[in-house]
C-alpha atoms as a PDB file:
ATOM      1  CA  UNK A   1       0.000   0.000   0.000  1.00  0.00           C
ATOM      2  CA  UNK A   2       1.223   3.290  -1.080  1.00  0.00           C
ATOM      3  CA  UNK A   3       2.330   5.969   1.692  1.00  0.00           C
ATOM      4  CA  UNK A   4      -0.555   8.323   0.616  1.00  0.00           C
ATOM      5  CA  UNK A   5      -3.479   5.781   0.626  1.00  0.00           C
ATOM      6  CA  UNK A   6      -1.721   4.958   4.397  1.00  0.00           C
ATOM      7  CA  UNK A   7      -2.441   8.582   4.784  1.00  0.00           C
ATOM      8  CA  UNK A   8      -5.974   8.278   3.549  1.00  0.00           C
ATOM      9  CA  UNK A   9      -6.964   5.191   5.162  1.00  0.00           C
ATOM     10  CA  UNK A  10      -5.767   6.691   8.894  1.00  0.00           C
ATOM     11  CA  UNK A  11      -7.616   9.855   8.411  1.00  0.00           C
ATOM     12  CA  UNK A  12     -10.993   8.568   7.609  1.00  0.00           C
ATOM     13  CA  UNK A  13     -10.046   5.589  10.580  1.00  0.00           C
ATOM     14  CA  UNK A  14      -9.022   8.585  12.813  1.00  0.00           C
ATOM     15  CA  UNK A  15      -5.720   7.260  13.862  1.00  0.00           C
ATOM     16  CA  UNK A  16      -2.276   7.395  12.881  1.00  0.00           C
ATOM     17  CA  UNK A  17      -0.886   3.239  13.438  1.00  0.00           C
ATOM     18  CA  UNK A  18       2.459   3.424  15.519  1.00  0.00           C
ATOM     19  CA  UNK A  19       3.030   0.081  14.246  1.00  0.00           C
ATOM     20  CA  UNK A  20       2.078   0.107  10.504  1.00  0.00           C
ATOM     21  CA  UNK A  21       2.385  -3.887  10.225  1.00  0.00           C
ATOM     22  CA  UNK A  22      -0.893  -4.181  12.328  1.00  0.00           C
ATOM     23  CA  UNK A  23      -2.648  -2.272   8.945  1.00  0.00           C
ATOM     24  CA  UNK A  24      -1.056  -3.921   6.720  1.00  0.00           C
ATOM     25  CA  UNK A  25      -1.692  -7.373   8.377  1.00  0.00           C
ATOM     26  CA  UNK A  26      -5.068  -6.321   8.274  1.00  0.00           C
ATOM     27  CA  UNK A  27      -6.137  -5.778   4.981  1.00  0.00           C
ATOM     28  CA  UNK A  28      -3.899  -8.621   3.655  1.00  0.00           C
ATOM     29  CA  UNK A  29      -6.437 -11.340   2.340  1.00  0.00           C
ATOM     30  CA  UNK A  30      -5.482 -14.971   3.226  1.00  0.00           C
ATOM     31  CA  UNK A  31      -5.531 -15.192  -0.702  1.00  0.00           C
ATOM     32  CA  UNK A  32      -2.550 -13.116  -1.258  1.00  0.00           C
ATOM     33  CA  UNK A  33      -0.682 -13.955   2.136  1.00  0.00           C
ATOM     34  CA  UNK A  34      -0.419 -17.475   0.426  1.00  0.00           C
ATOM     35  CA  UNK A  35       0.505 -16.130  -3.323  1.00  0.00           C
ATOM     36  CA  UNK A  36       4.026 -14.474  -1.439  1.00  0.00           C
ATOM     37  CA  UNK A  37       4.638 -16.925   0.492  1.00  0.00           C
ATOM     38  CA  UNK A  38       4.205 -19.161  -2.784  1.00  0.00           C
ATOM     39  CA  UNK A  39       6.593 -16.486  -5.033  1.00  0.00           C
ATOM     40  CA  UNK A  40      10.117 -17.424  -5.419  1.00  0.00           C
ATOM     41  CA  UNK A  41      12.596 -15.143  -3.152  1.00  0.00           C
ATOM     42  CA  UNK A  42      15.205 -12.900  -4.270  1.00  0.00           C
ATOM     43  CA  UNK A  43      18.057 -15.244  -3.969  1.00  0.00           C
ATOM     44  CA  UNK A  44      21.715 -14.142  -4.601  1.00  0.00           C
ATOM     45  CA  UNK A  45      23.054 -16.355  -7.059  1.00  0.00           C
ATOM     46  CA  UNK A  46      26.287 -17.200  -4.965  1.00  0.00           C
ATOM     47  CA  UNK A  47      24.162 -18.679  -2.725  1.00  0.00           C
ATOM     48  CA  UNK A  48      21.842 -21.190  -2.940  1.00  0.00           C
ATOM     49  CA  UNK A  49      19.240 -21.730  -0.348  1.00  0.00           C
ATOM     50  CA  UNK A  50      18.302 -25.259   1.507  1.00  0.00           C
ATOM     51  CA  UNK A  51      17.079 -27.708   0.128  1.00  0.00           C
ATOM     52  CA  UNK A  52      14.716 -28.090   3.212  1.00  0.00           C
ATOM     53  CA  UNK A  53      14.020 -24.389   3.576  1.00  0.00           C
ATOM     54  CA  UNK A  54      10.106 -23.717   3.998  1.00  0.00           C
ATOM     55  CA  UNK A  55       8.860 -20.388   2.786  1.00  0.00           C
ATOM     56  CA  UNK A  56       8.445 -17.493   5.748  1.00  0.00           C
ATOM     57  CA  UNK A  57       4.559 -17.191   6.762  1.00  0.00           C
ATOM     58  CA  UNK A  58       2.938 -14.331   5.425  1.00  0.00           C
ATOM     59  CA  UNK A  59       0.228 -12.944   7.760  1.00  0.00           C
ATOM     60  CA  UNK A  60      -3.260 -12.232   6.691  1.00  0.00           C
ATOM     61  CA  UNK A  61      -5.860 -10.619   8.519  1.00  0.00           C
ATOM     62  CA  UNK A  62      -7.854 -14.187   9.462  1.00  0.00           C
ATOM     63  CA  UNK A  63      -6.565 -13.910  13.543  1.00  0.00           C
ATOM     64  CA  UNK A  64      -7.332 -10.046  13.624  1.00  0.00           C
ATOM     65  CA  UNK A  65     -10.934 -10.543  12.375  1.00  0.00           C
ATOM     66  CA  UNK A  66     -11.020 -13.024  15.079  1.00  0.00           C
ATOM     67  CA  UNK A  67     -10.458 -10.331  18.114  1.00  0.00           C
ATOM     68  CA  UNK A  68     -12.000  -7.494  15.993  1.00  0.00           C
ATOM     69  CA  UNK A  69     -15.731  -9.609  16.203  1.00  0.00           C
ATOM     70  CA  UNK A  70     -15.086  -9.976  20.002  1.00  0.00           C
ATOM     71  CA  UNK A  71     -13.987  -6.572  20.743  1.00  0.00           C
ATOM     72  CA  UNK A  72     -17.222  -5.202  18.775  1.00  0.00           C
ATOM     73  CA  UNK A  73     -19.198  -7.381  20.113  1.00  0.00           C
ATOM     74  CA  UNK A  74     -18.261  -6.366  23.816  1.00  0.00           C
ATOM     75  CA  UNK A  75     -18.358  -2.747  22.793  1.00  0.00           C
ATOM     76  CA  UNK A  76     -21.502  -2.779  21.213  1.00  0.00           C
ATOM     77  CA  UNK A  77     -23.090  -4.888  24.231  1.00  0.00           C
ATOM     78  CA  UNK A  78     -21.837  -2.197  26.565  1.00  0.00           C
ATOM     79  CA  UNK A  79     -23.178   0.820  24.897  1.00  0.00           C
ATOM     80  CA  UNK A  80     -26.554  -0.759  24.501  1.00  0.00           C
ATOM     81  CA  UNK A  81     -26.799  -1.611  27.872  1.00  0.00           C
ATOM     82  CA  UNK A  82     -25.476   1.813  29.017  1.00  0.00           C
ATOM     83  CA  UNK A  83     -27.561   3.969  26.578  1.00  0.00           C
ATOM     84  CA  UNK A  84     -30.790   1.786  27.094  1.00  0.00           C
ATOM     85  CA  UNK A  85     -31.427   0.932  30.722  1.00  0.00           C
ATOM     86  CA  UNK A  86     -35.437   0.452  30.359  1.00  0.00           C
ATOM     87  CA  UNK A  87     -34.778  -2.251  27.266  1.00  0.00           C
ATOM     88  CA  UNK A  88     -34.753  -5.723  28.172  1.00  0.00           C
ATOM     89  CA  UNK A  89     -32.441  -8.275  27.671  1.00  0.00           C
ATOM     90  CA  UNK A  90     -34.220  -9.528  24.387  1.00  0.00           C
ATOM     91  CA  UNK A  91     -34.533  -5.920  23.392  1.00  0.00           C
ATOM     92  CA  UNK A  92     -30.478  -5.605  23.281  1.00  0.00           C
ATOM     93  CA  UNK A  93     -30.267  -8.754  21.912  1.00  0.00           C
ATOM     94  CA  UNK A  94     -32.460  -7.892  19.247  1.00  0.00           C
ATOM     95  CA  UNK A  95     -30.320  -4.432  18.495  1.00  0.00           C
ATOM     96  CA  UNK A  96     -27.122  -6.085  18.886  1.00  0.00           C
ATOM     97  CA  UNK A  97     -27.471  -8.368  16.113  1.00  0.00           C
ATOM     98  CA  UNK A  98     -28.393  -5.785  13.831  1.00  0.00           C
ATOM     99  CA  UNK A  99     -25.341  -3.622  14.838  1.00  0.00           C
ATOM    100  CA  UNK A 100     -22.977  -6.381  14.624  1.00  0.00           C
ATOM    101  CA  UNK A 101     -24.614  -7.714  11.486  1.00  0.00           C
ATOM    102  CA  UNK A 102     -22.710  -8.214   7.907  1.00  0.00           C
ATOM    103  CA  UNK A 103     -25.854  -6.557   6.361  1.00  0.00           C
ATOM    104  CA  UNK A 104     -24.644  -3.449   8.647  1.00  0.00           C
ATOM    105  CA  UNK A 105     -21.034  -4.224   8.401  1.00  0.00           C
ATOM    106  CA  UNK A 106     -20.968  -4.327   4.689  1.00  0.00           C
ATOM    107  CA  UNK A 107     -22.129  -0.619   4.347  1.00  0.00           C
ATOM    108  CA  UNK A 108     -19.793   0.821   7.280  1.00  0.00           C
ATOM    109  CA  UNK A 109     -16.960  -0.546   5.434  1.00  0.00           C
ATOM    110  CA  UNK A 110     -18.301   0.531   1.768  1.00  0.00           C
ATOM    111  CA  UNK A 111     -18.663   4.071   3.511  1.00  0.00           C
ATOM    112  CA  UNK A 112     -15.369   3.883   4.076  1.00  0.00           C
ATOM    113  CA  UNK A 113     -14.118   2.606   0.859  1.00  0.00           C
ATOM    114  CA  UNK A 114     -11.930  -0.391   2.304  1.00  0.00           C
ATOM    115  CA  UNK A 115     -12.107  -2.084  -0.527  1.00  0.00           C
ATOM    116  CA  UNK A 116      -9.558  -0.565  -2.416  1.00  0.00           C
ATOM    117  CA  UNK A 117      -7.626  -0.794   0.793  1.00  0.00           C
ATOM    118  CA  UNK A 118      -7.314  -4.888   0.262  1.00  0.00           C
ATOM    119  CA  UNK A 119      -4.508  -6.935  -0.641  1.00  0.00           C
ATOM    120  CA  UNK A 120      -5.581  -9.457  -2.472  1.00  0.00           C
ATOM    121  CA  UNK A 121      -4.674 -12.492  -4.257  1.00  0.00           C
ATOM    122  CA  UNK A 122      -4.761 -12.637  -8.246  1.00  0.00           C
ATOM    123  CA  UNK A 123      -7.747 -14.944  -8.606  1.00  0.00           C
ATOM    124  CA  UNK A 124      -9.700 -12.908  -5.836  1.00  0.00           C
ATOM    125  CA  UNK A 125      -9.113  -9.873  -7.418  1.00  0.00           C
ATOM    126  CA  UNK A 126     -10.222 -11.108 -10.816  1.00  0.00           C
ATOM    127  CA  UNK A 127     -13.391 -12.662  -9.378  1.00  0.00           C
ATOM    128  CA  UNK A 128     -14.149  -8.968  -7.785  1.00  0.00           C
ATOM    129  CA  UNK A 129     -12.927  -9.483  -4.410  1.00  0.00           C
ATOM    130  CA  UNK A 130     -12.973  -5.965  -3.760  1.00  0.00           C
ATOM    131  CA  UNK A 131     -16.360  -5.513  -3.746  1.00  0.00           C
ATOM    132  CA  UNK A 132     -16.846  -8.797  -1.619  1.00  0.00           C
ATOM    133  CA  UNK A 133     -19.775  -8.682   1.531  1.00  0.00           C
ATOM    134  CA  UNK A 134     -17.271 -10.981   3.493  1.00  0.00           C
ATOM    135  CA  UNK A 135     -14.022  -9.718   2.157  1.00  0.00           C
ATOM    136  CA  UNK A 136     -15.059  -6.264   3.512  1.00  0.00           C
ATOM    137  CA  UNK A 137     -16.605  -7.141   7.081  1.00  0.00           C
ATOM    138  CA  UNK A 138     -14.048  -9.463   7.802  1.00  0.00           C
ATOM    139  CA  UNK A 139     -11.424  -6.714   6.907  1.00  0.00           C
ATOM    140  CA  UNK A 140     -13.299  -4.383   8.794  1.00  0.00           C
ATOM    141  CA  UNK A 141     -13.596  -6.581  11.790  1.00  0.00           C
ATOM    142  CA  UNK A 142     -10.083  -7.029  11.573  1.00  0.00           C
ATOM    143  CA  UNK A 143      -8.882  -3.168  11.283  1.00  0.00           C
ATOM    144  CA  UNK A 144     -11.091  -3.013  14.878  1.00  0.00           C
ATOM    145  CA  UNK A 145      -8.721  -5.224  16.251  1.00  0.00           C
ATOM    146  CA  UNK A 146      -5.817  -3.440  14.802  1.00  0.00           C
ATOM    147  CA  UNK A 147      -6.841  -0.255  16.372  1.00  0.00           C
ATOM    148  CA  UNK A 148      -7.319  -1.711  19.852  1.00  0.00           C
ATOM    149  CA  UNK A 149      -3.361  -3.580  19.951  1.00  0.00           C
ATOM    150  CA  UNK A 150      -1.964  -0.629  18.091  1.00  0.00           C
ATOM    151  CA  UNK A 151      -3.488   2.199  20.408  1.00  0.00           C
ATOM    152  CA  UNK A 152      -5.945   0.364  23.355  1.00  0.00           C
ATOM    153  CA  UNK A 153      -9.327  -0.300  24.099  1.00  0.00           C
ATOM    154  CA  UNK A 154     -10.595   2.883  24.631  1.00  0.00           C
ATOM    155  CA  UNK A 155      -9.513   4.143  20.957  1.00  0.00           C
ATOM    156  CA  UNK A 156     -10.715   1.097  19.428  1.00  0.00           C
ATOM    157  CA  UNK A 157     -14.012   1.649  21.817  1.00  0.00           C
ATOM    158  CA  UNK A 158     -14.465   5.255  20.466  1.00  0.00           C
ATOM    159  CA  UNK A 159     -14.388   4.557  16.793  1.00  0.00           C
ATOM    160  CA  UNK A 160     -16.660   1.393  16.864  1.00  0.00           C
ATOM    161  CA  UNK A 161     -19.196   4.306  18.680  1.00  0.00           C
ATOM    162  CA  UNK A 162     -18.660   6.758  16.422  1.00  0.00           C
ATOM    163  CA  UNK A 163     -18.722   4.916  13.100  1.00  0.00           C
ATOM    164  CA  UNK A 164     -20.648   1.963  13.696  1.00  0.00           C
ATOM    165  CA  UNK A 165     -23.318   2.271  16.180  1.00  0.00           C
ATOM    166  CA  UNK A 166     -24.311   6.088  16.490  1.00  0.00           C
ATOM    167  CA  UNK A 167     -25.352   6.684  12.840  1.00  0.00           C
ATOM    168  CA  UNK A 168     -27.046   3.412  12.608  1.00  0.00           C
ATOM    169  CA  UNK A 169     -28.799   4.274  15.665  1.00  0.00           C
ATOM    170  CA  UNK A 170     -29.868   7.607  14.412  1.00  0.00           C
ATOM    171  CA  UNK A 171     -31.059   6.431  11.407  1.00  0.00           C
ATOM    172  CA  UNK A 172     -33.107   3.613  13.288  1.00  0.00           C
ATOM    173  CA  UNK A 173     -34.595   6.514  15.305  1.00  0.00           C
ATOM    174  CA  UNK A 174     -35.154   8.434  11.976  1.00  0.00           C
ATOM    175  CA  UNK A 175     -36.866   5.476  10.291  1.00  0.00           C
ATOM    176  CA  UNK A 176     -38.787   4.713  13.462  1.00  0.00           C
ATOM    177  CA  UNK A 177     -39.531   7.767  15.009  1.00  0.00           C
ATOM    178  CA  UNK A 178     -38.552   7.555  18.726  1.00  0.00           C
ATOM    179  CA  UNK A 179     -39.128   3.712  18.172  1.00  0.00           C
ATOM    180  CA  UNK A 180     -36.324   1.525  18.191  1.00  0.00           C
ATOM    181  CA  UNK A 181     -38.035  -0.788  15.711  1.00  0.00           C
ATOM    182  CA  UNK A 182     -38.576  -4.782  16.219  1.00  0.00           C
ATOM    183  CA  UNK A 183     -37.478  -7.366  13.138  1.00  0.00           C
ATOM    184  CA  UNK A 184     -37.843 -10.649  15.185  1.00  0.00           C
ATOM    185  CA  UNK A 185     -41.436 -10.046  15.142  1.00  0.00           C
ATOM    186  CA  UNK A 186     -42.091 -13.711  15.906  1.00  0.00           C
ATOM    187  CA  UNK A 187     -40.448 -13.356  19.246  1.00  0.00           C
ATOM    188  CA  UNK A 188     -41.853 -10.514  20.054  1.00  0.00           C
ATOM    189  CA  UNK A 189     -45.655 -12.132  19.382  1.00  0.00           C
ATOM    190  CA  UNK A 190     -44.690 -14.942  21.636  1.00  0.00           C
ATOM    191  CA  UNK A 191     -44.011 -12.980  24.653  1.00  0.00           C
ATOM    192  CA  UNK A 192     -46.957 -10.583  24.014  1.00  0.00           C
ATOM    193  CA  UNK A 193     -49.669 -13.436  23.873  1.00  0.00           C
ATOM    194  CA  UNK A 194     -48.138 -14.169  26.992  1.00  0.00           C
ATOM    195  CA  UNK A 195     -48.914 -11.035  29.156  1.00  0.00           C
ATOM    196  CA  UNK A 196     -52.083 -10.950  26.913  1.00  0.00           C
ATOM    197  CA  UNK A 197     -53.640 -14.216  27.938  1.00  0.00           C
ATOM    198  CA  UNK A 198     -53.843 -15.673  24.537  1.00  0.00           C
ATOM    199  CA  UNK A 199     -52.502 -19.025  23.426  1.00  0.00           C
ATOM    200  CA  UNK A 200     -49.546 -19.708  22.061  1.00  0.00           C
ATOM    201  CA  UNK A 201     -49.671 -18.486  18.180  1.00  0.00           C
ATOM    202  CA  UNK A 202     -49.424 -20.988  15.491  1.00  0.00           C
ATOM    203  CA  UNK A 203     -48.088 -21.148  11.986  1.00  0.00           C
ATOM    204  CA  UNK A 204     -49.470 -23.172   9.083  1.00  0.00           C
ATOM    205  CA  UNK A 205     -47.783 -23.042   5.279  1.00  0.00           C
ATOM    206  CA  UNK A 206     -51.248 -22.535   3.244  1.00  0.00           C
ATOM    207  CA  UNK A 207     -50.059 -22.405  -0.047  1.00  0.00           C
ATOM    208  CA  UNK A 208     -46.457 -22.594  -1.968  1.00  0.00           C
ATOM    209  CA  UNK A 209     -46.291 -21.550  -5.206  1.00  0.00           C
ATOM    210  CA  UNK A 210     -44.294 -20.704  -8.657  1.00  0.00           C
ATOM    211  CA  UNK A 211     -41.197 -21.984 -10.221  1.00  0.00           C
ATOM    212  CA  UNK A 212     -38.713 -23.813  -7.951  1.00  0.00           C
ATOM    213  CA  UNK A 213     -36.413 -20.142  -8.181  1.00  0.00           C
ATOM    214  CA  UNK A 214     -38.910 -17.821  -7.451  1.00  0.00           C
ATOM    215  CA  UNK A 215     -41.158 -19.730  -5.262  1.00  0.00           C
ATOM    216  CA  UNK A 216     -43.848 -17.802  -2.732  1.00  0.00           C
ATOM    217  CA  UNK A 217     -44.840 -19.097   0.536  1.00  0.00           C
ATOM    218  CA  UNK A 218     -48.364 -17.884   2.322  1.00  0.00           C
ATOM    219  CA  UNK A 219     -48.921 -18.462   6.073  1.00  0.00           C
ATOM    220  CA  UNK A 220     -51.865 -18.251   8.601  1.00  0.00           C
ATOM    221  CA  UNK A 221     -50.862 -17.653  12.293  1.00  0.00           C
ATOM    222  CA  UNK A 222     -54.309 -17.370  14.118  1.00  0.00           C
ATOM    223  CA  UNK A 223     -54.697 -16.419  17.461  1.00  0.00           C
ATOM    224  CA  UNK A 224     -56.790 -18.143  20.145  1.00  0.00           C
ATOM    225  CA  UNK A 225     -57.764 -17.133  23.460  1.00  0.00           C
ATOM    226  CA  UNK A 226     -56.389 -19.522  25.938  1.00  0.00           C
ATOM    227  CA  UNK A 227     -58.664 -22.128  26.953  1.00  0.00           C
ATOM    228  CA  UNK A 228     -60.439 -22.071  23.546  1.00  0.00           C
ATOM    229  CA  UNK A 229     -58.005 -23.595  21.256  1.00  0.00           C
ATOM    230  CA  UNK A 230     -60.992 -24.063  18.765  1.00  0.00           C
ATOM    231  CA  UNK A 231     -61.717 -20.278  18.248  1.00  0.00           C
ATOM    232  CA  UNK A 232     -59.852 -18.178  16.347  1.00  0.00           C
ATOM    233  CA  UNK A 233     -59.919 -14.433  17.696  1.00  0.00           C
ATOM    234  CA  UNK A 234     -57.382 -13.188  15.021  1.00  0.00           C
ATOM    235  CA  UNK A 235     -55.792 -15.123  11.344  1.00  0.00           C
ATOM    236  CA  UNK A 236     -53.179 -12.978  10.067  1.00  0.00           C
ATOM    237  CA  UNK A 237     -52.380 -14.333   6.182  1.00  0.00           C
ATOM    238  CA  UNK A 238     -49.365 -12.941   4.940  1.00  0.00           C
ATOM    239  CA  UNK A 239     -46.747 -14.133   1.525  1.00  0.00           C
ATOM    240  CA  UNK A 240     -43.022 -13.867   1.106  1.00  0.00           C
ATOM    241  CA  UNK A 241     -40.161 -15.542  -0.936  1.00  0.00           C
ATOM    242  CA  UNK A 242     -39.261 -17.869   2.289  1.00  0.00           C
ATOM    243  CA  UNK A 243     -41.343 -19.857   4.740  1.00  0.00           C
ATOM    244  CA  UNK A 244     -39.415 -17.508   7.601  1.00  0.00           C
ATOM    245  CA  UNK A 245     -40.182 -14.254   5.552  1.00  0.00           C
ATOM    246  CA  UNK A 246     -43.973 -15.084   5.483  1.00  0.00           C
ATOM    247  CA  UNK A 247     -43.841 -15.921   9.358  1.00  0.00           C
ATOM    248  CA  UNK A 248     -42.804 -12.841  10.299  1.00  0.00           C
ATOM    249  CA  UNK A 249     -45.106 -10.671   8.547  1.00  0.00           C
ATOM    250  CA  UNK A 250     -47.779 -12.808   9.473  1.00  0.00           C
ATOM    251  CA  UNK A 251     -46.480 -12.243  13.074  1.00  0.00           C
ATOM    252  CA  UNK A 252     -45.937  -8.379  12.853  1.00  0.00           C
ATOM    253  CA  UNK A 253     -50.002  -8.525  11.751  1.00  0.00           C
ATOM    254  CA  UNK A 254     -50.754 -10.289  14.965  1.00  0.00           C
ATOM    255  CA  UNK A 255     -48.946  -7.889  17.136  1.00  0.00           C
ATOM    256  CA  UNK A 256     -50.235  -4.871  15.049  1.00  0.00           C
ATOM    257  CA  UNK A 257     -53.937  -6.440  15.970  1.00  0.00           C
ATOM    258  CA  UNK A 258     -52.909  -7.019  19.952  1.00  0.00           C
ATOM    259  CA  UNK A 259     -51.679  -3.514  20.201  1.00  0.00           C
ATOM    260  CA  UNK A 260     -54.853  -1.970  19.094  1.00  0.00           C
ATOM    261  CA  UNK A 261     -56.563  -4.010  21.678  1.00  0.00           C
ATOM    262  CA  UNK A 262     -58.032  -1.791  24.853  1.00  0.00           C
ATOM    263  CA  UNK A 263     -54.979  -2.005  27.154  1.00  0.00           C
ATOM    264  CA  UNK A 264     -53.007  -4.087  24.703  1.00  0.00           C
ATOM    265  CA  UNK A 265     -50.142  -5.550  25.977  1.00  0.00           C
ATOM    266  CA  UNK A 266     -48.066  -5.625  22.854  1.00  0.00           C
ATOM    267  CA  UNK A 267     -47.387  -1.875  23.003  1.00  0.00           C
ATOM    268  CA  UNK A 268     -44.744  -2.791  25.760  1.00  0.00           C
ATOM    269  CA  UNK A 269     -42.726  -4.728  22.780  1.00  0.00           C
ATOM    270  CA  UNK A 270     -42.261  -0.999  21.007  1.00  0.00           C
ATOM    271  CA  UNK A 271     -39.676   0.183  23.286  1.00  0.00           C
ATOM    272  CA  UNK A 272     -39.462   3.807  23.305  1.00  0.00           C
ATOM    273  CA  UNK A 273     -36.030   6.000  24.124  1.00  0.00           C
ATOM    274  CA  UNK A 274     -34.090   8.395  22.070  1.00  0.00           C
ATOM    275  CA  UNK A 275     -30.582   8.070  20.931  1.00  0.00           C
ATOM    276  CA  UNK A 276     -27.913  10.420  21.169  1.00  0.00           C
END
C-alpha cells in the first residue's frame, strides 16, 4: 500500500498506526498472504538456499478478524446496555445483532471505501474481491482489532461508537420515530400473547407456489384465546419468498392487531427511548 493511501486510510479511521504492520496485516487477504509466500525469493546467485528451507509465513488478517468480532461485540453490548437501561435483555439482543450484522457491516466498510484498501490475491481480485460482503466485514472486523493492539481499548471503543453504532442508531430513530423498531417479530408475538392471555400463536404453510427459483410461501398464524383452542380471535395471512419471511409478517399482523386491543399488551414490545 502506497504511503498516501496509508495517509488516507488513517484519516478517515481517525488514527495514525504506531506500528504500521498491524494495517497492513489487516487488509492482507489470506488469498494473497499465500501467493508471497508461494513467489520465489530474491536469492543471490552465490548462494543457494536449503534444500529443506520452507517459505516465511505471510500474515493475513484471518486472527485479527477473530479479536475485531469480540472486541465489537463487547463494545456494542456495553453501549446498549449503558444507553438503554429500560430495554430488556431480548430488546439488546435484538439491536445487537443488527449492529454487529454483515448486512450493517458491509455498508460501514463501503462508507469507508476499504475495498480498495485490500490486498488481495490474483484470482480474488479477478473474481471482484474488492467488492466482496465478506471480504469487507471481515477486513473491517479485523482493522477493529488493529486499532485496539496498536493504540488500546478505549480508541478502538471510540471509533466502533462513532462509526458503527451512532449513525445506525440515528437512522433507526429516523426510520422509526422515537421507536427503536422490532425485526424478530415472531419473538416478540410470543411474549406478548403471553402477558395478553392468549394461546400460544401458530403457523401453518397454506399455499407454496411458482417456479422452484422464485417460489412464494403464504402463512396463517391465528390467534386463540387460551382455553379455547378451537376459536380463532385473530388469522393474520401474509406471503413472502421464504417460509421464515412469510412468518414474520404474518407475526408483525398479529402484534399490530394485539396492540390496538383496549390495554393491549403488545405496546410494551415498542420500546421507546431516544438516541444520542
Amino acid at each position: 500500500m502506497k504511503a498516501l493511501e496509508i495517509d488516507t486510510l488513517e484519516q478517515r479511521l481517525g488514527h495514525h498506526f504506531r506500528d504500521p504492520e498491524l494495517l497492513r496485516r489487516a487488509l492482507t487477504h489470506s488469498s494473497r498472504a499465500r501467493e508471497l509466500e508461494a513467489a520465489p525469493a530474491d536469492v543471490p546467485e552465490s548462494r543457494t538456499p536449503p534444500v529443506n528451507a520452507l517459505p516465511d509465513k505471510v500474515r493475513d488478517n484471518e486472527q485479527l478478524e477473530f479479536l475485531g468480532d469480540a472486541v465489537l461485540g463487547f463494545v456494542t453490548s456495553e453501549d446498549l446496555y449503558r444507553r438503554f437501561p429500560e430495554f430488556e435483555e431480548g430488546h439488546l439482543s435484538k439491536l445487537r445483532a443488527h449492529l454487529v450484522s454483515g448486512r450493517h457491516l458491509v455498508r460501514v466498510a463501503e462508507g469507508m471505501e476499504l475495498g480498495k484498501y485490500l490486498s488481495l490475491g490474483r484470482g480474488e481480485e479477478k473474481s471482484g474481491g474488492r467488492g466482496k460482503s465478506a471480504l469487507l466485514v471481515n477486513a473491517l472486523e479485523a482493522l477493529l482489532a488493529a486499532v485496539y493492539l496498536d493504540a488500546g481499548f478505549e480508541k478502538a471503543q471510540q471509533f466502533i461508537v462513532q462509526n458503527i453504532l451512532v449513525p445506525e442508531l440515528r437512522r433507526l430513530q429516523a426510520q422509526a420515530g422515537d421507536e427503536v423498531p422490532i425485526t424478530d417479530y415472531k419473538s416478540a408475538l410470543q411474549e406478548a400473547v403471553h402477558l395478553s392471555g392468549h394461546a400460544p400463536p401458530a403457523y401453518t404453510l397454506v399455499k407454496e407456489e411458482g417456479p422452484e427459483h422464485r417460489k412464494t410461501f403464504t402463512v396463517e398464524t391465528r390467534l386463540n384465546r387460551a382455553g379455547s383452542p378451537g376459536e380463532s380471535e385473530f388469522v393474520a395471512r401474509a406471503a413472502g419468498p421464504t417460509k421464515k419471511r412469510a412468518e414474520q409478517d404474518a407475526a408483525r399482523q398479529a402484534l399490530e392487531y394485539l396492540s390496538s386491543l383496549p390495554n393491549g399488551n403488545a405496546s410494551k414490545y415498542k420500546p421507546k427511548h431516544r438516541v444520542g
